[in-house]
C-alpha atoms as a PDB file:
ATOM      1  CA  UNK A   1     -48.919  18.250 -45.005  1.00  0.00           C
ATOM      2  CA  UNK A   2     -52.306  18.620 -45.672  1.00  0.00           C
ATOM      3  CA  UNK A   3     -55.565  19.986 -43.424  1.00  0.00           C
ATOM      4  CA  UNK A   4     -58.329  19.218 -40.777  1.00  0.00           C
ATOM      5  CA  UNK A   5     -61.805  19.822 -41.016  1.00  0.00           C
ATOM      6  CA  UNK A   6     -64.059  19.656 -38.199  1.00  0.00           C
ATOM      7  CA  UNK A   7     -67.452  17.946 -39.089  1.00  0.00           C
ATOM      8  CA  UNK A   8     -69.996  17.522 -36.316  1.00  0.00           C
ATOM      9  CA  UNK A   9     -68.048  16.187 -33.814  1.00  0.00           C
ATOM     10  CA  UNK A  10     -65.618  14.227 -35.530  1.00  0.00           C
ATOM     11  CA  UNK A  11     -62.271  15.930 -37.479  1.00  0.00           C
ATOM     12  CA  UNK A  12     -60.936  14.597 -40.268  1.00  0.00           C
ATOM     13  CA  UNK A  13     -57.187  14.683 -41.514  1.00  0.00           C
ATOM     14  CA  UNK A  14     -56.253  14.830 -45.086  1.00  0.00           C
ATOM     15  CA  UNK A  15     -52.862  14.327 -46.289  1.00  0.00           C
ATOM     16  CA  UNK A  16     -50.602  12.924 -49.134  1.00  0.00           C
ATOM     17  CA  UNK A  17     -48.724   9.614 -48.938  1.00  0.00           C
ATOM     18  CA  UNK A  18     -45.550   9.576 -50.863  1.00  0.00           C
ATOM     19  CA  UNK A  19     -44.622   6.754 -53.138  1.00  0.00           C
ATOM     20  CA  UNK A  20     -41.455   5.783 -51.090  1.00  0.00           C
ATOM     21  CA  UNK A  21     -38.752   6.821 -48.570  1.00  0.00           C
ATOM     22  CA  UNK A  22     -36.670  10.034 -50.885  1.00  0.00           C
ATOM     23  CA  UNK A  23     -39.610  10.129 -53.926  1.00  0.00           C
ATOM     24  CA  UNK A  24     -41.400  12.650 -54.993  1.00  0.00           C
ATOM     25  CA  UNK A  25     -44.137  10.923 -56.958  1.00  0.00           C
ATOM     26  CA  UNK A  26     -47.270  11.067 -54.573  1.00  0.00           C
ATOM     27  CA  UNK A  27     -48.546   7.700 -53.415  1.00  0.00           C
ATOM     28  CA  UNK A  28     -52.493   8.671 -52.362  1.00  0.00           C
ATOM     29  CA  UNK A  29     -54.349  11.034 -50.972  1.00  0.00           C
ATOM     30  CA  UNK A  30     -55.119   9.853 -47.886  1.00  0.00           C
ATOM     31  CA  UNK A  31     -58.599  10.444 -45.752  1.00  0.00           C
ATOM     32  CA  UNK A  32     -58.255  10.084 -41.934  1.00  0.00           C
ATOM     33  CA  UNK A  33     -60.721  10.621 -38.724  1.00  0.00           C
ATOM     34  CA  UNK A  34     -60.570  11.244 -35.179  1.00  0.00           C
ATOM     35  CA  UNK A  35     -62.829  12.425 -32.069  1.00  0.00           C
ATOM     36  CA  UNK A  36     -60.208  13.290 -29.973  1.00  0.00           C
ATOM     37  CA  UNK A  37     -57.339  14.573 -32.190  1.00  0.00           C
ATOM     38  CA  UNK A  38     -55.245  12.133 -30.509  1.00  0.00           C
ATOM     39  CA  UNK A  39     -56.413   8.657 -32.169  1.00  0.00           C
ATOM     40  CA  UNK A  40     -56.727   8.616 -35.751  1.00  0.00           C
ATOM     41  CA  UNK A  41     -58.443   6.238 -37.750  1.00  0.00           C
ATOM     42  CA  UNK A  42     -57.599   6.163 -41.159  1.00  0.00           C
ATOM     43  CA  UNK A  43     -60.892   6.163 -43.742  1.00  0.00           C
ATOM     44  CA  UNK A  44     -59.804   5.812 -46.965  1.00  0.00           C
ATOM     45  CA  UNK A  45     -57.298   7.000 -49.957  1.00  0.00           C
ATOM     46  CA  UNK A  46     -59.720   9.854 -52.151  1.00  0.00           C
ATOM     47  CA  UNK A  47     -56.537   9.944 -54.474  1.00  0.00           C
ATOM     48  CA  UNK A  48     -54.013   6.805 -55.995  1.00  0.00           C
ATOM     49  CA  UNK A  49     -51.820   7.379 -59.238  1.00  0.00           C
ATOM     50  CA  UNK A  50     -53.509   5.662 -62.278  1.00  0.00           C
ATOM     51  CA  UNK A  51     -53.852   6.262 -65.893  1.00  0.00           C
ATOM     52  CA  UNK A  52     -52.190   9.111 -67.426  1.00  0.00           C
ATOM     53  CA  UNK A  53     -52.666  13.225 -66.405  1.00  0.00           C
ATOM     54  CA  UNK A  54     -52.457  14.447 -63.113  1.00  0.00           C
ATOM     55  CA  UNK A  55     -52.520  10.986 -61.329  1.00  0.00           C
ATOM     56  CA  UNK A  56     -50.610   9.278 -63.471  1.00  0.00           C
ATOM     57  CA  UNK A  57     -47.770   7.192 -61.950  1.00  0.00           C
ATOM     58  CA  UNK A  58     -45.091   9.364 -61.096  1.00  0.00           C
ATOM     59  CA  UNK A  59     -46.610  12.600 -60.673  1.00  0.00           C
ATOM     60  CA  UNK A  60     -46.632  15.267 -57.714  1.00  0.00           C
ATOM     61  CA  UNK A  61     -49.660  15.692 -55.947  1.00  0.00           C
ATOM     62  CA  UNK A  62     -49.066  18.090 -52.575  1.00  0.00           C
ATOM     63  CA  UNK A  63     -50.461  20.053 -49.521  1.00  0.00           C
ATOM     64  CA  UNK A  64     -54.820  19.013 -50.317  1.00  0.00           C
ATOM     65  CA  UNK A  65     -56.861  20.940 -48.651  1.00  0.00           C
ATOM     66  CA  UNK A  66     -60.630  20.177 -47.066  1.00  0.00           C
ATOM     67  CA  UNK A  67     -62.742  22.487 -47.142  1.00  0.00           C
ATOM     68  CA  UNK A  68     -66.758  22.977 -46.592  1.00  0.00           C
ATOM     69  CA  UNK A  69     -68.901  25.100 -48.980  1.00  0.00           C
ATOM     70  CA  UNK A  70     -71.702  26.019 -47.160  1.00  0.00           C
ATOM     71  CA  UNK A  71     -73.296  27.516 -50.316  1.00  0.00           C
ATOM     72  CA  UNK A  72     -73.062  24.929 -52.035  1.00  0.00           C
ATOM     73  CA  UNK A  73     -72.931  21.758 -49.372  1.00  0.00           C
ATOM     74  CA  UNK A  74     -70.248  20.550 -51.096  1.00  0.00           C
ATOM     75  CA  UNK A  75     -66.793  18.986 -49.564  1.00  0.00           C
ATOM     76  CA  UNK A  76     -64.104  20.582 -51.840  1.00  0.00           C
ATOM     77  CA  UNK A  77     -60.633  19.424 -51.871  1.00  0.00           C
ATOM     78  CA  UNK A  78     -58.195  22.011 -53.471  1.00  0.00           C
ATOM     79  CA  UNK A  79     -54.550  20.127 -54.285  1.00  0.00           C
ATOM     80  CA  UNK A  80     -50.865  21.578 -55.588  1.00  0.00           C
ATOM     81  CA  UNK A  81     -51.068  19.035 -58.983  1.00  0.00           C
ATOM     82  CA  UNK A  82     -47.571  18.618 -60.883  1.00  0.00           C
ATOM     83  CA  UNK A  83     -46.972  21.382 -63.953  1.00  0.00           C
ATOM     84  CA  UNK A  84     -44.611  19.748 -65.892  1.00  0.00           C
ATOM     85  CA  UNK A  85     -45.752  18.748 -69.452  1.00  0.00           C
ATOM     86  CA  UNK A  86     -48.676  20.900 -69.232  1.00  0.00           C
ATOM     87  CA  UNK A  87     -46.595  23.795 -71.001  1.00  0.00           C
ATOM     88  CA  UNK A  88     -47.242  26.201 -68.189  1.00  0.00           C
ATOM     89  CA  UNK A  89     -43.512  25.528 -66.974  1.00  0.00           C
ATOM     90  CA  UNK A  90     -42.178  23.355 -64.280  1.00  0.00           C
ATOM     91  CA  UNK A  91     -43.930  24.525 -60.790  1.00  0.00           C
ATOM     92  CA  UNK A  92     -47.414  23.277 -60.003  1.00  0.00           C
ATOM     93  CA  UNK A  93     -51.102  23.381 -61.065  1.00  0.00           C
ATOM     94  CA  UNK A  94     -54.121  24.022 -58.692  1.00  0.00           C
ATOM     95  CA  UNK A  95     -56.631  21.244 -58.657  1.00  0.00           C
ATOM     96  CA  UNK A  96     -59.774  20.719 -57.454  1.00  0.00           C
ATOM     97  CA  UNK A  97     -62.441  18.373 -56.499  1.00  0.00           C
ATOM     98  CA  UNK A  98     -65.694  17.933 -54.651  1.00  0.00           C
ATOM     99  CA  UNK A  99     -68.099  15.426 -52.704  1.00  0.00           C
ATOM    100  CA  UNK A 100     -71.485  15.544 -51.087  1.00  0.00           C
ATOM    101  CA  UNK A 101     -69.994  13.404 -48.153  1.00  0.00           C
ATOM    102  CA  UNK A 102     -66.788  13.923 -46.470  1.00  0.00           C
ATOM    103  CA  UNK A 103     -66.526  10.405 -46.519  1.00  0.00           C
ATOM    104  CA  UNK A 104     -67.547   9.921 -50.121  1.00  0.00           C
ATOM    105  CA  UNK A 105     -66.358   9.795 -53.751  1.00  0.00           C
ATOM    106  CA  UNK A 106     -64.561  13.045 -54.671  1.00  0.00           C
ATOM    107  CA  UNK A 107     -64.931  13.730 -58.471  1.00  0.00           C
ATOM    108  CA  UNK A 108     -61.982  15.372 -60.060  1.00  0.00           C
ATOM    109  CA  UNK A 109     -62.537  18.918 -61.948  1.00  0.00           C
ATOM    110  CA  UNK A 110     -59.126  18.999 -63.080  1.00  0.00           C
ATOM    111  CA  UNK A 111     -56.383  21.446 -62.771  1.00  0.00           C
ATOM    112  CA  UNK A 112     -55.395  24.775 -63.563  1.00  0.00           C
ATOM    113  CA  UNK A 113     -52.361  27.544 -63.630  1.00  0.00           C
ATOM    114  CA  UNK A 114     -53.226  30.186 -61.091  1.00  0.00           C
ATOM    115  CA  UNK A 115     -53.948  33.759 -62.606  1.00  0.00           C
ATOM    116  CA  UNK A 116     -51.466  32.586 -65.743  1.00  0.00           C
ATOM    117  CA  UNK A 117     -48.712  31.356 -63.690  1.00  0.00           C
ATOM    118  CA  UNK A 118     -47.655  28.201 -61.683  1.00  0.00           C
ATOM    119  CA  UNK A 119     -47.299  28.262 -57.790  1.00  0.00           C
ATOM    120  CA  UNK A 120     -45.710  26.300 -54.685  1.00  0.00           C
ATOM    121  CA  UNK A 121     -47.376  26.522 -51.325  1.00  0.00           C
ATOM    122  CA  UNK A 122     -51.228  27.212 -50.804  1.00  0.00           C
ATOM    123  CA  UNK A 123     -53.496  27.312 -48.552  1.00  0.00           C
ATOM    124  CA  UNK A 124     -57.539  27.651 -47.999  1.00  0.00           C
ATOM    125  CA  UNK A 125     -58.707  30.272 -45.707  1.00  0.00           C
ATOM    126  CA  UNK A 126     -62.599  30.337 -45.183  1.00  0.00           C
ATOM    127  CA  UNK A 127     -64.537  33.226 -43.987  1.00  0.00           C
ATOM    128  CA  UNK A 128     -67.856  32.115 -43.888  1.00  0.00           C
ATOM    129  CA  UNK A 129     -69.730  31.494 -47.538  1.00  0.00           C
ATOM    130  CA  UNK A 130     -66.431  33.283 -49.180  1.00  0.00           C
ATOM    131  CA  UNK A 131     -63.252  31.165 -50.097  1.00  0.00           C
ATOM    132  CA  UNK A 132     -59.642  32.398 -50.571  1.00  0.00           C
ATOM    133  CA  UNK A 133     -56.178  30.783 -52.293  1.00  0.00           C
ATOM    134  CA  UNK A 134     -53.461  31.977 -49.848  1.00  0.00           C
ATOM    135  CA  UNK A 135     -50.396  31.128 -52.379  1.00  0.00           C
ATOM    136  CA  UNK A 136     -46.835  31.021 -53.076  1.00  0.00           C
ATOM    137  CA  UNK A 137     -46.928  32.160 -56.694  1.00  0.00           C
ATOM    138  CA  UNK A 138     -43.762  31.502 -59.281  1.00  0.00           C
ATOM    139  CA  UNK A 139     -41.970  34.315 -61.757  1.00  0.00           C
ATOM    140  CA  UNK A 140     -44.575  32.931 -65.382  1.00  0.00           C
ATOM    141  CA  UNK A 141     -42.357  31.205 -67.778  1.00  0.00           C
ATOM    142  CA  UNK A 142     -38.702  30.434 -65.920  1.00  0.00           C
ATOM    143  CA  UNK A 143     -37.551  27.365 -65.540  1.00  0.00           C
ATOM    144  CA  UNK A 144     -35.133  28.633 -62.804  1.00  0.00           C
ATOM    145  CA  UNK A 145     -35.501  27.302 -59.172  1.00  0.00           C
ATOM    146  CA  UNK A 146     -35.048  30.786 -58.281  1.00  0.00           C
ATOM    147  CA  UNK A 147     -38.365  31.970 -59.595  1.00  0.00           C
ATOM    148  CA  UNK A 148     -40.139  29.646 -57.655  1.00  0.00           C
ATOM    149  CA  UNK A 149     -42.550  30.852 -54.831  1.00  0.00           C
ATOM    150  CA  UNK A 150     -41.502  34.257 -54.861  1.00  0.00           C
ATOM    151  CA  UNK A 151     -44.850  36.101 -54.573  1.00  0.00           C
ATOM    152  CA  UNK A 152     -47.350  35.902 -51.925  1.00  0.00           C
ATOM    153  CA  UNK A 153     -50.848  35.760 -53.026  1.00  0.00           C
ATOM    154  CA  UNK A 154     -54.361  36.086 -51.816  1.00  0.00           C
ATOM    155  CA  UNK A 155     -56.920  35.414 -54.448  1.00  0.00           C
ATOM    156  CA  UNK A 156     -60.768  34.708 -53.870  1.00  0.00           C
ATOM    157  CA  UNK A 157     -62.388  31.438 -54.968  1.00  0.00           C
ATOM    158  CA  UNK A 158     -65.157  31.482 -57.188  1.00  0.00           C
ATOM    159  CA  UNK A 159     -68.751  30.478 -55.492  1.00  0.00           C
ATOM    160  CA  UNK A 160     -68.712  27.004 -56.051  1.00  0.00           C
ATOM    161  CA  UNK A 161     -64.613  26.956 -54.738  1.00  0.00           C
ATOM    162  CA  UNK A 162     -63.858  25.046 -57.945  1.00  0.00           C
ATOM    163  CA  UNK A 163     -61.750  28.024 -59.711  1.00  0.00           C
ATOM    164  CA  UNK A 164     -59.450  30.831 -58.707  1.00  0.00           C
ATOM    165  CA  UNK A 165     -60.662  34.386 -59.374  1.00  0.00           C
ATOM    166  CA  UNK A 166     -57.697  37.398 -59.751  1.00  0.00           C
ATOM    167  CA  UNK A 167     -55.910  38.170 -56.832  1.00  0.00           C
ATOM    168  CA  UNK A 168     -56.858  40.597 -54.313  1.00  0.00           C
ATOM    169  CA  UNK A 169     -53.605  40.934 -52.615  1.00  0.00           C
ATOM    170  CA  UNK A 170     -49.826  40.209 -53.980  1.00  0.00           C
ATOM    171  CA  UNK A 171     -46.695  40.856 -52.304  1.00  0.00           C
ATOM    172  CA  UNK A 172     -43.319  40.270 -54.639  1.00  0.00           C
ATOM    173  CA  UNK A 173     -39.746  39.431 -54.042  1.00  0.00           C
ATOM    174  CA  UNK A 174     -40.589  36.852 -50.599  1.00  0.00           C
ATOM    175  CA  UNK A 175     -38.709  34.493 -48.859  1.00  0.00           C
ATOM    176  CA  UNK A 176     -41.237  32.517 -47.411  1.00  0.00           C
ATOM    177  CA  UNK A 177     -43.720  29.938 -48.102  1.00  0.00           C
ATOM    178  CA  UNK A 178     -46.415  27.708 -46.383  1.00  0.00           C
ATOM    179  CA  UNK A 179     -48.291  30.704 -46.675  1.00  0.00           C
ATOM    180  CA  UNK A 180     -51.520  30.296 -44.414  1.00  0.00           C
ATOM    181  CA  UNK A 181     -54.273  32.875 -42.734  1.00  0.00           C
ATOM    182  CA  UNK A 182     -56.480  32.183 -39.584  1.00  0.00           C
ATOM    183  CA  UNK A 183     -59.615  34.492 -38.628  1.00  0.00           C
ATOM    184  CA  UNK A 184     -59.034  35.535 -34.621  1.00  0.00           C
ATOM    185  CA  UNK A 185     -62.787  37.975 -33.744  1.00  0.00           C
ATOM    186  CA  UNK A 186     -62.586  40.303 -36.318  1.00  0.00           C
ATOM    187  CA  UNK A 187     -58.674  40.016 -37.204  1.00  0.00           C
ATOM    188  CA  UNK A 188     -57.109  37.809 -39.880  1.00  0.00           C
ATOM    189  CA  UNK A 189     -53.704  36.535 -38.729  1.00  0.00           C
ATOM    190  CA  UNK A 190     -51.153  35.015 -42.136  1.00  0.00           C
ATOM    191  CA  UNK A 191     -48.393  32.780 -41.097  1.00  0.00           C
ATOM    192  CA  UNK A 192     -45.802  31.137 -42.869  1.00  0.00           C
ATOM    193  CA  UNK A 193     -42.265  29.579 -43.063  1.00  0.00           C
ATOM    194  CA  UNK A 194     -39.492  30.482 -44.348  1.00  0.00           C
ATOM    195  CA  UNK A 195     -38.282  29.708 -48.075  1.00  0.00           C
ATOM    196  CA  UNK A 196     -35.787  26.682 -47.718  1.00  0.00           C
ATOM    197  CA  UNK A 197     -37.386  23.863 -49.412  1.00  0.00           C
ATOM    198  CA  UNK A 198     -37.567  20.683 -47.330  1.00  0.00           C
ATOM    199  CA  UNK A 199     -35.883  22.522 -44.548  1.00  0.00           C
ATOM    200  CA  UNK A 200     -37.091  23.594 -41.102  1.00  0.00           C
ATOM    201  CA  UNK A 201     -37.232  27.530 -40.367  1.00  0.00           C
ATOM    202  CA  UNK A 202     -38.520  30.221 -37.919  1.00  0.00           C
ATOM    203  CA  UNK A 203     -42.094  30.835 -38.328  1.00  0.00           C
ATOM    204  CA  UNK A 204     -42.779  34.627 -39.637  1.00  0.00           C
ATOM    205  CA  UNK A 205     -46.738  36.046 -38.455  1.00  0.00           C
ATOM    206  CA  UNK A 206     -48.410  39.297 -39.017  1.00  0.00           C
ATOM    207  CA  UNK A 207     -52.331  40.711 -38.486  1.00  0.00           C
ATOM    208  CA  UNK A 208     -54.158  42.889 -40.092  1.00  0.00           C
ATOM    209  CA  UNK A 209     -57.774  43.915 -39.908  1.00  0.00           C
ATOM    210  CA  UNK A 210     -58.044  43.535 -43.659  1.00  0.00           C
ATOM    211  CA  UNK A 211     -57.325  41.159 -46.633  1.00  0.00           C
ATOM    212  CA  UNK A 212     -55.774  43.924 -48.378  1.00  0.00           C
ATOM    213  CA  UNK A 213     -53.562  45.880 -46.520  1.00  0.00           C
ATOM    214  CA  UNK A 214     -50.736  43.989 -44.457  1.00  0.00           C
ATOM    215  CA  UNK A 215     -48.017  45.221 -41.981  1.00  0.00           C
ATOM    216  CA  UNK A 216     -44.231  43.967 -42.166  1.00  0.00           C
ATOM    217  CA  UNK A 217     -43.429  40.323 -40.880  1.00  0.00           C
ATOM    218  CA  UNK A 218     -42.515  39.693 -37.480  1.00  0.00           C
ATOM    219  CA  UNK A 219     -40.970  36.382 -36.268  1.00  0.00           C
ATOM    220  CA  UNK A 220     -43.508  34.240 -34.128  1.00  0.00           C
ATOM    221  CA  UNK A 221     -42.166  33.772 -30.762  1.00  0.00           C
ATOM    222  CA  UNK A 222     -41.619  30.155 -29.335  1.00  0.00           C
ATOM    223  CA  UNK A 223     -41.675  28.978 -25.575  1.00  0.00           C
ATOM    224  CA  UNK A 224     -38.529  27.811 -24.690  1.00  0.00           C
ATOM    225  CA  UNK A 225     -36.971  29.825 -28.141  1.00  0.00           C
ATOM    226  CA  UNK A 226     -35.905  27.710 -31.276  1.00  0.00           C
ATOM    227  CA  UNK A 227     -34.220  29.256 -34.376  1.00  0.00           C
ATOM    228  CA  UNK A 228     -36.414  26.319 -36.725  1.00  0.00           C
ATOM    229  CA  UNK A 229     -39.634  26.052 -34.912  1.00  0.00           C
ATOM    230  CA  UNK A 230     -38.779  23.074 -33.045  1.00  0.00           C
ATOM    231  CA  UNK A 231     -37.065  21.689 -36.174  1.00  0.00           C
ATOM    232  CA  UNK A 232     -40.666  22.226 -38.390  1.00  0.00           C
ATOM    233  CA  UNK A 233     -41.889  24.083 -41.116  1.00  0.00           C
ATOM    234  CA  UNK A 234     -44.940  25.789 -40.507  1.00  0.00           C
ATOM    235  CA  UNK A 235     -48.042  24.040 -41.958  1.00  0.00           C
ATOM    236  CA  UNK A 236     -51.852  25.038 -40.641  1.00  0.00           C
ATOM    237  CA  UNK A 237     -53.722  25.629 -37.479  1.00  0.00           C
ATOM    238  CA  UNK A 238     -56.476  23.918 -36.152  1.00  0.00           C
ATOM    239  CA  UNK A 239     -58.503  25.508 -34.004  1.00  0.00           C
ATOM    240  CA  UNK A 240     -60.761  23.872 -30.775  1.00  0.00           C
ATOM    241  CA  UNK A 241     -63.927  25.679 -29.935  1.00  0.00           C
ATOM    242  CA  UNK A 242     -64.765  24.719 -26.503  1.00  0.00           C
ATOM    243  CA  UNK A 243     -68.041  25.599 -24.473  1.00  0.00           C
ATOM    244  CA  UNK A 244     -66.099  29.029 -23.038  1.00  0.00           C
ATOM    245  CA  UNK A 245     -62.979  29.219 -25.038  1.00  0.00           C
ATOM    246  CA  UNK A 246     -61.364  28.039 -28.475  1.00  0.00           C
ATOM    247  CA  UNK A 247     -57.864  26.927 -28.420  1.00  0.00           C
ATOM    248  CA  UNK A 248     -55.124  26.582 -31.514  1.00  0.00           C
ATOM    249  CA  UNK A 249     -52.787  23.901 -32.309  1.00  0.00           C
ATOM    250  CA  UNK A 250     -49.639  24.907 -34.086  1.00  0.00           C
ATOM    251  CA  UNK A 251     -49.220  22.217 -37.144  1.00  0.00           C
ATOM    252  CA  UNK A 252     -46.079  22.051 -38.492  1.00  0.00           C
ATOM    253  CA  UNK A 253     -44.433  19.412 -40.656  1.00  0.00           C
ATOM    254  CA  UNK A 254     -40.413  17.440 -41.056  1.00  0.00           C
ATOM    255  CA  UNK A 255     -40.416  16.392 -44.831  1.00  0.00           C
ATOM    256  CA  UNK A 256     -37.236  14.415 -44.309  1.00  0.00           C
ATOM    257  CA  UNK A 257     -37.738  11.732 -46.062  1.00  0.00           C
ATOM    258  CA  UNK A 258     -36.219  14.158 -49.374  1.00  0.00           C
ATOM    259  CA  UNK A 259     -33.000  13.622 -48.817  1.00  0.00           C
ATOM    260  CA  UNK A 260     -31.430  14.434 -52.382  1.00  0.00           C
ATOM    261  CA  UNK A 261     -31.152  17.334 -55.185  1.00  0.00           C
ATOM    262  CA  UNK A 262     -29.433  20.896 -54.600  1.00  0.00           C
ATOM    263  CA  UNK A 263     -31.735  21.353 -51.338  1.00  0.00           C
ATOM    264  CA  UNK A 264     -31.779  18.227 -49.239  1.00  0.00           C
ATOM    265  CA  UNK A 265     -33.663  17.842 -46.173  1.00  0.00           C
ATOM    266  CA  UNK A 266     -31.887  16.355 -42.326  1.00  0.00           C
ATOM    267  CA  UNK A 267     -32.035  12.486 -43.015  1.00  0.00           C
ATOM    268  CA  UNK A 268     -34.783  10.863 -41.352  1.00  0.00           C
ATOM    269  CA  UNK A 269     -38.586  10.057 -41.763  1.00  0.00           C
ATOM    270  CA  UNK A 270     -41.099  12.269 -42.352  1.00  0.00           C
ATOM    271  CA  UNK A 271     -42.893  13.033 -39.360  1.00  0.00           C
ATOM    272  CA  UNK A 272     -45.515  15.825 -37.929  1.00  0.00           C
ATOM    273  CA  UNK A 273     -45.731  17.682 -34.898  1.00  0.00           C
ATOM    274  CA  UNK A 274     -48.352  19.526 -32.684  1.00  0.00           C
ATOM    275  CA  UNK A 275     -47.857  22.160 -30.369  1.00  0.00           C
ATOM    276  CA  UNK A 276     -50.208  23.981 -28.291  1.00  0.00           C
ATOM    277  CA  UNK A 277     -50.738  27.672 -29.615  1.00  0.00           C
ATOM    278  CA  UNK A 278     -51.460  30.865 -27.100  1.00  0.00           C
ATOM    279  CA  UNK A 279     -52.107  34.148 -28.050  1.00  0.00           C
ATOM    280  CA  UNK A 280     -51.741  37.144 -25.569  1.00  0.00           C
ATOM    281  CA  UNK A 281     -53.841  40.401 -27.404  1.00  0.00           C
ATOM    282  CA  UNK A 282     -52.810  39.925 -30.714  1.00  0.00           C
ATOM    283  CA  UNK A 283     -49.684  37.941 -30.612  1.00  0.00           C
ATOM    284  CA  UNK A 284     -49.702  34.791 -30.836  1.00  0.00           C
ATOM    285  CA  UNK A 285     -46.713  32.047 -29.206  1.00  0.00           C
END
């Protein structure tokens, strides 16, 4: 999971390493760097447990994103940080953190519930000098699985992208997650999975002209068709402004490492995959 961030001409890749094969305790967060997309370089780890609080040994750090601020010409990194103990309940945090240099020491500004309760998925969609969390928001106070990312959220970041401001947009009683939107001329295309865990699923898409106001799901086509996505669940795009033209790469992720609990993944290693996005009007494949 994670992001990439195009600076000048290079992209970088952030991600989480996980603490071993079937764990869920977070291992670093991990800074990587390409020219080509292709060959990756890898920088440095921003993120490694230590001491006690949100990076304490043992903890669950997920899905970072890296993000530019042009207002503020700050990097910000905006992470899922592990709720439990922090008597908000037992999903996760949001936490944040910032650096003058992509390549340079992120300080930690801690973590937060989102709008009072805790959340799963997120995303950060940027639309010029404004920021949004695009989030999979949890039922406030259960402790049931099933309360977990049932909501669909779109809530602005505050100027400096280092807190969440009320949501704009929520949508109750979902069954998906991995929520992420994309800005396509002057239309703002959401994607995300479907809600089984660890699993692969069908990829759902819709497009609206505003934040706001949002038409019912449709399932994104694949070339040749696949039920799962080509056994992934949706993560990000990454988008390739050429000269002429500006392509989109389809990110999805296998977490199959997590082979245990009530909803295990296939058996395997984790592993990403790539695939070239179209779009014909509107639709995207």
């Amino acid at each position: 999971g994670g992001s990439v961030l195009k600076v000048g001409s290079t992209y970088y890749w952030v991600g989480v390493e996980f603490a071993g094969d079937g764990e869920y305790a977070f291992g670093a967060v991990n800074l990587y760097k390409s020219s080509d997309l292709t060959n990756w370089t890898w920088v440095k780890a921003i993120f490694t447990p230590h001491g006690t609080g949100d990076f304490e040994p043992g903890s669950w750090v997920g899905r970072p994103d890296l993000v530019y601020n042009p207002t503020t010409a700050k990097y910000v990194l905006v992470m899922e940080i592990d709720g439990l103990g922090s008597g908000i309940g037992p999903g996760n945090k949001i936490g944040f953190a910032s650096s003058s240099t992509v390549e340079g020491t992120y300080t930690y500004h801690g973590s937060t519930a989102v709008n009072g309760s805790t959340m799963g998925d997120h995303s950060v969609f940027v639309d010029g000098s404004n920021a949004y969390l695009v989030y999979a928001g949890d039922n406030p106070g259960s402790t049931q699985l099933i309360d977990r990312n049932v909501t669909l959220n779109i809530a602005p970041l505050a100027s400096d992208w280092l807190s969440v401001l009320p949501a704009i947009y929520t949508e109750t009683n979902t069954s998906r997650e991995a929520p992420f939107i994309m800005k396509r001329g002057t239309k703002f295309h959401w994607f995300a999975s479907g809600k089984d865990w660890w699993d692969s699923t069908a990829t759902s898409h819709r497009v609206s002209s505003s934040l706001t106001s949002w038409p019912a799901w449709s399932t994104l086509t694949t070339s040749p068709a696949s039920y799962d996505s080509f056994n992934m669940q949706f993560d990000f795009i990454i988008p390739i402004t050429g000269t002429e033209t500006t392509s989109y790469i389809y990110a999805g992720d296998r977490y199959t490492s997590f082979q245990g609990g009530a909803n295990p993944a296939p058996t395997g290693n984790g592993r990403n995959a790539w695939m070239p996005l179209t779009f014909s009007g509107d639709t995207p494949t």
